[in-house]
C-alpha atoms as a PDB file:
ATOM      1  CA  UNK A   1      55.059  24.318  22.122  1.00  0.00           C
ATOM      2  CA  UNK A   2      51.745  26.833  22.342  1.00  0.00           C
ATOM      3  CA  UNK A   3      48.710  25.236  21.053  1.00  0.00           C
ATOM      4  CA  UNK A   4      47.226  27.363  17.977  1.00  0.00           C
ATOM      5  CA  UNK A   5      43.339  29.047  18.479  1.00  0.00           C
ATOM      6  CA  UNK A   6      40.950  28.765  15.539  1.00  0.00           C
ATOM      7  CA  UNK A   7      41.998  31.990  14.565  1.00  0.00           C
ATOM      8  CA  UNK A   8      45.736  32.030  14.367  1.00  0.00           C
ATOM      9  CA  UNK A   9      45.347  28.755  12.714  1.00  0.00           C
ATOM     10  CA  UNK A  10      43.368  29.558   9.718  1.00  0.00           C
ATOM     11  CA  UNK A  11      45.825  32.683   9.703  1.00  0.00           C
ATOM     12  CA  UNK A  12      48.516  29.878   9.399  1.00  0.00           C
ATOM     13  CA  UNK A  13      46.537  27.882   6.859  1.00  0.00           C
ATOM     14  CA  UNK A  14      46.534  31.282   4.529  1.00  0.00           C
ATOM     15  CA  UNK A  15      49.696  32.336   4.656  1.00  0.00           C
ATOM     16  CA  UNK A  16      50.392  28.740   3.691  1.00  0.00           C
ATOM     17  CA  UNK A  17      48.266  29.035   0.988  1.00  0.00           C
ATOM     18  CA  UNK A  18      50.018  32.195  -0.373  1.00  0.00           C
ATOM     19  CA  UNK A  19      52.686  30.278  -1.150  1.00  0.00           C
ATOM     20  CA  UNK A  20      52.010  28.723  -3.751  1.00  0.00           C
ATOM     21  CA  UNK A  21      51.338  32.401  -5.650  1.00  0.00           C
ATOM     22  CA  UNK A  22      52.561  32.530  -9.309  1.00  0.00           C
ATOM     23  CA  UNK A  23      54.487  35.922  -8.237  1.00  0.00           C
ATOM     24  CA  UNK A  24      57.168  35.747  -6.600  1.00  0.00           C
ATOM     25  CA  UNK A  25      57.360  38.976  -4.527  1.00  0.00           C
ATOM     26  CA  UNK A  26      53.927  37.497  -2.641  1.00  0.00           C
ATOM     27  CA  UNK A  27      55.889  34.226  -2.170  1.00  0.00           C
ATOM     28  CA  UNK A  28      58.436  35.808  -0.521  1.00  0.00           C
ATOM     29  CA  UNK A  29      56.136  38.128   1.895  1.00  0.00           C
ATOM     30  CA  UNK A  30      54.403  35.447   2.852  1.00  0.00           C
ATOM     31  CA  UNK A  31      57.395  33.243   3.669  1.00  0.00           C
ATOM     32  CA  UNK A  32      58.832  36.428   5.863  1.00  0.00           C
ATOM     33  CA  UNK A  33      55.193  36.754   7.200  1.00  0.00           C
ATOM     34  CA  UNK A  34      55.355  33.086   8.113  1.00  0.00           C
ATOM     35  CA  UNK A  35      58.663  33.182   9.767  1.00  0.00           C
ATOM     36  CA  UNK A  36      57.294  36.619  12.068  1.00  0.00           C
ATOM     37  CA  UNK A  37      53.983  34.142  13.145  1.00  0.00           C
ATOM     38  CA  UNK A  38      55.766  31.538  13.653  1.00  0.00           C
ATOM     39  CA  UNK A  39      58.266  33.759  16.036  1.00  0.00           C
ATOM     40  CA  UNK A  40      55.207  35.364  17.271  1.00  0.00           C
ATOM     41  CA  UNK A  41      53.724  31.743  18.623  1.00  0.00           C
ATOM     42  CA  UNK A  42      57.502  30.700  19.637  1.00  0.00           C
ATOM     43  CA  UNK A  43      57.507  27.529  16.969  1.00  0.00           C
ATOM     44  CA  UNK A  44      59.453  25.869  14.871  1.00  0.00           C
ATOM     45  CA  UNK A  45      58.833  24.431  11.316  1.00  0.00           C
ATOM     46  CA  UNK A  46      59.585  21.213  13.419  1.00  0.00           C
ATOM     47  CA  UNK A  47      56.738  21.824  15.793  1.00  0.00           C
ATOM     48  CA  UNK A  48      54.616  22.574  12.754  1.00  0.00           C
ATOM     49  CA  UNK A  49      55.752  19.546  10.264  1.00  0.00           C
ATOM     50  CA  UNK A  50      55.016  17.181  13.566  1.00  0.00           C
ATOM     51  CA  UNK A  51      51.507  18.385  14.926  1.00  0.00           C
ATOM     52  CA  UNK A  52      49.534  15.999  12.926  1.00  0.00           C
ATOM     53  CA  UNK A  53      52.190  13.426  12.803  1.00  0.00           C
ATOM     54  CA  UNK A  54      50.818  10.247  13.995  1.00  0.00           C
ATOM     55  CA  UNK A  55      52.978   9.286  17.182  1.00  0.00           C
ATOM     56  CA  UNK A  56      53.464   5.607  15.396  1.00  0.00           C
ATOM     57  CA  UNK A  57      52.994   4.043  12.073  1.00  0.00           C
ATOM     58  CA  UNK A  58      52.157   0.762  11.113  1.00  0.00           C
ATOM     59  CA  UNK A  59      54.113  -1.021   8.246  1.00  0.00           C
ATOM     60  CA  UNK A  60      53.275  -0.841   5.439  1.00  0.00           C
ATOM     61  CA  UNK A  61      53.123  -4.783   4.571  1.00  0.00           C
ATOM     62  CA  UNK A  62      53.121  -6.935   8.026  1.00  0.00           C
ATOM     63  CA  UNK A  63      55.548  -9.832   7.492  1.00  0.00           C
ATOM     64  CA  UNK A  64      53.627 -12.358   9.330  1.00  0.00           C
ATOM     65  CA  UNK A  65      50.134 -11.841   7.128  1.00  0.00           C
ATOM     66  CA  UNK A  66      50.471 -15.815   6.356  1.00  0.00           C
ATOM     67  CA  UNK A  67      49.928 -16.180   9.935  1.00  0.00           C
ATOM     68  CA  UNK A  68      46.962 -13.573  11.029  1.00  0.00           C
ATOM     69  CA  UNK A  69      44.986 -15.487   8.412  1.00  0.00           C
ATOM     70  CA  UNK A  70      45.694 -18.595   9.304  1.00  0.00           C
ATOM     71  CA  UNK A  71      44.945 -17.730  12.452  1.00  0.00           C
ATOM     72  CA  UNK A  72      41.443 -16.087  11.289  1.00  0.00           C
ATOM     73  CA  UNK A  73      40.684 -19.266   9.918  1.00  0.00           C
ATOM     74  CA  UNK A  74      41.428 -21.680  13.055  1.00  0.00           C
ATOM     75  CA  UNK A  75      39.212 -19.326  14.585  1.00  0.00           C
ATOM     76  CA  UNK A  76      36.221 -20.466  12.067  1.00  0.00           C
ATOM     77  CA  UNK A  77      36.538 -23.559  13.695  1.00  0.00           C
ATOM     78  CA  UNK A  78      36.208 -23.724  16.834  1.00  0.00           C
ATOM     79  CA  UNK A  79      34.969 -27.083  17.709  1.00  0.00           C
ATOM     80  CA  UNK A  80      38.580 -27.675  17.601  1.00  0.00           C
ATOM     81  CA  UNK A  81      39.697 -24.759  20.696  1.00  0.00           C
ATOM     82  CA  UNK A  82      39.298 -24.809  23.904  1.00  0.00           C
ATOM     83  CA  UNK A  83      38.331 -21.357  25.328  1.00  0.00           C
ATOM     84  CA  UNK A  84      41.638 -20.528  26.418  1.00  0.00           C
ATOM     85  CA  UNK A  85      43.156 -21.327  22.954  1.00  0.00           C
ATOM     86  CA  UNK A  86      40.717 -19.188  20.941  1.00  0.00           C
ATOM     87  CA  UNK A  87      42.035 -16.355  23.613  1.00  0.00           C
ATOM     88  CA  UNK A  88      45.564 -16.887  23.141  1.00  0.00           C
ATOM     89  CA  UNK A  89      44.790 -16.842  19.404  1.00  0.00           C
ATOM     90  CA  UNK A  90      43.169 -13.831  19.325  1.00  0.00           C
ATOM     91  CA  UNK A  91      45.590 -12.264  21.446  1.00  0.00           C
ATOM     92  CA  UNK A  92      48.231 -13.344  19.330  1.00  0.00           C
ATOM     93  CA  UNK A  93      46.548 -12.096  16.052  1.00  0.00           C
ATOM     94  CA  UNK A  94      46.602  -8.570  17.966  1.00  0.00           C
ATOM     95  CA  UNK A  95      49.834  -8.670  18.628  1.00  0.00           C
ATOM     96  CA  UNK A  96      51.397  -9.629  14.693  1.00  0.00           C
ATOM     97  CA  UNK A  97      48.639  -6.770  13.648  1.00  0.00           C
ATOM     98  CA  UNK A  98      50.288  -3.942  15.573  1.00  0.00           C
ATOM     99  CA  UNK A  99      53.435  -5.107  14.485  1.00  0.00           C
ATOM    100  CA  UNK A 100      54.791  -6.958  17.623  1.00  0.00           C
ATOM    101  CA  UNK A 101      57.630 -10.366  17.683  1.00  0.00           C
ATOM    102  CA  UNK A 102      56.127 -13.402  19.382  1.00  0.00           C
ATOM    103  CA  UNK A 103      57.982 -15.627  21.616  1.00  0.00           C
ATOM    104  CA  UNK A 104      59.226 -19.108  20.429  1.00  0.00           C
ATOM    105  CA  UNK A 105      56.603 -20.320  23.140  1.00  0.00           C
ATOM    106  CA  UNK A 106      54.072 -18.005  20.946  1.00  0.00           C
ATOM    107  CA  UNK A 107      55.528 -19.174  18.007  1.00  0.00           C
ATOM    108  CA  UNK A 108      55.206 -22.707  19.091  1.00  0.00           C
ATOM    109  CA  UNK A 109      51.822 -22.396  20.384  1.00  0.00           C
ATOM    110  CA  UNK A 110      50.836 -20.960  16.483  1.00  0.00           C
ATOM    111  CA  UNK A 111      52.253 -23.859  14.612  1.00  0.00           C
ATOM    112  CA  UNK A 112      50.455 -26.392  17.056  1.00  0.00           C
ATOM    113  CA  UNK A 113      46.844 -25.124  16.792  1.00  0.00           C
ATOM    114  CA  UNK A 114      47.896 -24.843  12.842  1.00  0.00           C
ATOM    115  CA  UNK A 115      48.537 -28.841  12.768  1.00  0.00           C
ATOM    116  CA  UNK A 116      45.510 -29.584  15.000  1.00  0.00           C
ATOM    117  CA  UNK A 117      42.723 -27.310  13.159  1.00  0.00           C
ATOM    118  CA  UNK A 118      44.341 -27.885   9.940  1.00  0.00           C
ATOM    119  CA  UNK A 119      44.966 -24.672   8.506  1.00  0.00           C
END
């Protein structure tokens, strides 16, 4: 896929634009004119939809939320942690943020420092 200049963009952006006319015979010239540019720059509407597609998207609702906050509060009290602990915590809290499945150690390790900190 050819990455678009400035100019050719914005030409892309117009012809877009035209689109949405209220006539119908500039509709369809600029649909025919889109199909030619898009020849012209050898893409696809697929290339186009996905150029500002993120490359991964976070849910929408993270199941585990319960559990980042309780660990954001263990955290708030950390006469209770040894260094390492506050670590794994945070590293855990990462990893339920972007999404990922603990182990049953990790899982293990949560509900432990949950009992002890009282959270």
């Amino acid at each position: 896929m050819a990455a678009l200049d400035n100019k050719a963009r914005g030409t892309f952006v117009k012809l877009c634009g035209r689109l949405e006319s209220p006539h119908s015979g500039e509709v369809l010239a600029a649909a025919g004119q889109l199909k030619r540019f898009l020849d012209k720059h050898q893409l696809s509407w697929d290339d186009v939809i996905g150029m500002q597609t993120p490359k991964r998207q976070r849910p929408l609702t993270n199941p585990r939320s319960g559990d980042l906050l309780r660990i954001q509060r263990a955290l708030q009290n950390p006469l209770f942690l040894t260094r390492g602990e506050k670590r794994r915590l945070l590293s855990l809290g990462e990893a339920l943020e972007d999404g990922l499945e603990l182990s049953a150690d990790d899982d293990q390790f949560l509900a432990a420092m949950f009992v002890r900190v009282g959270v």
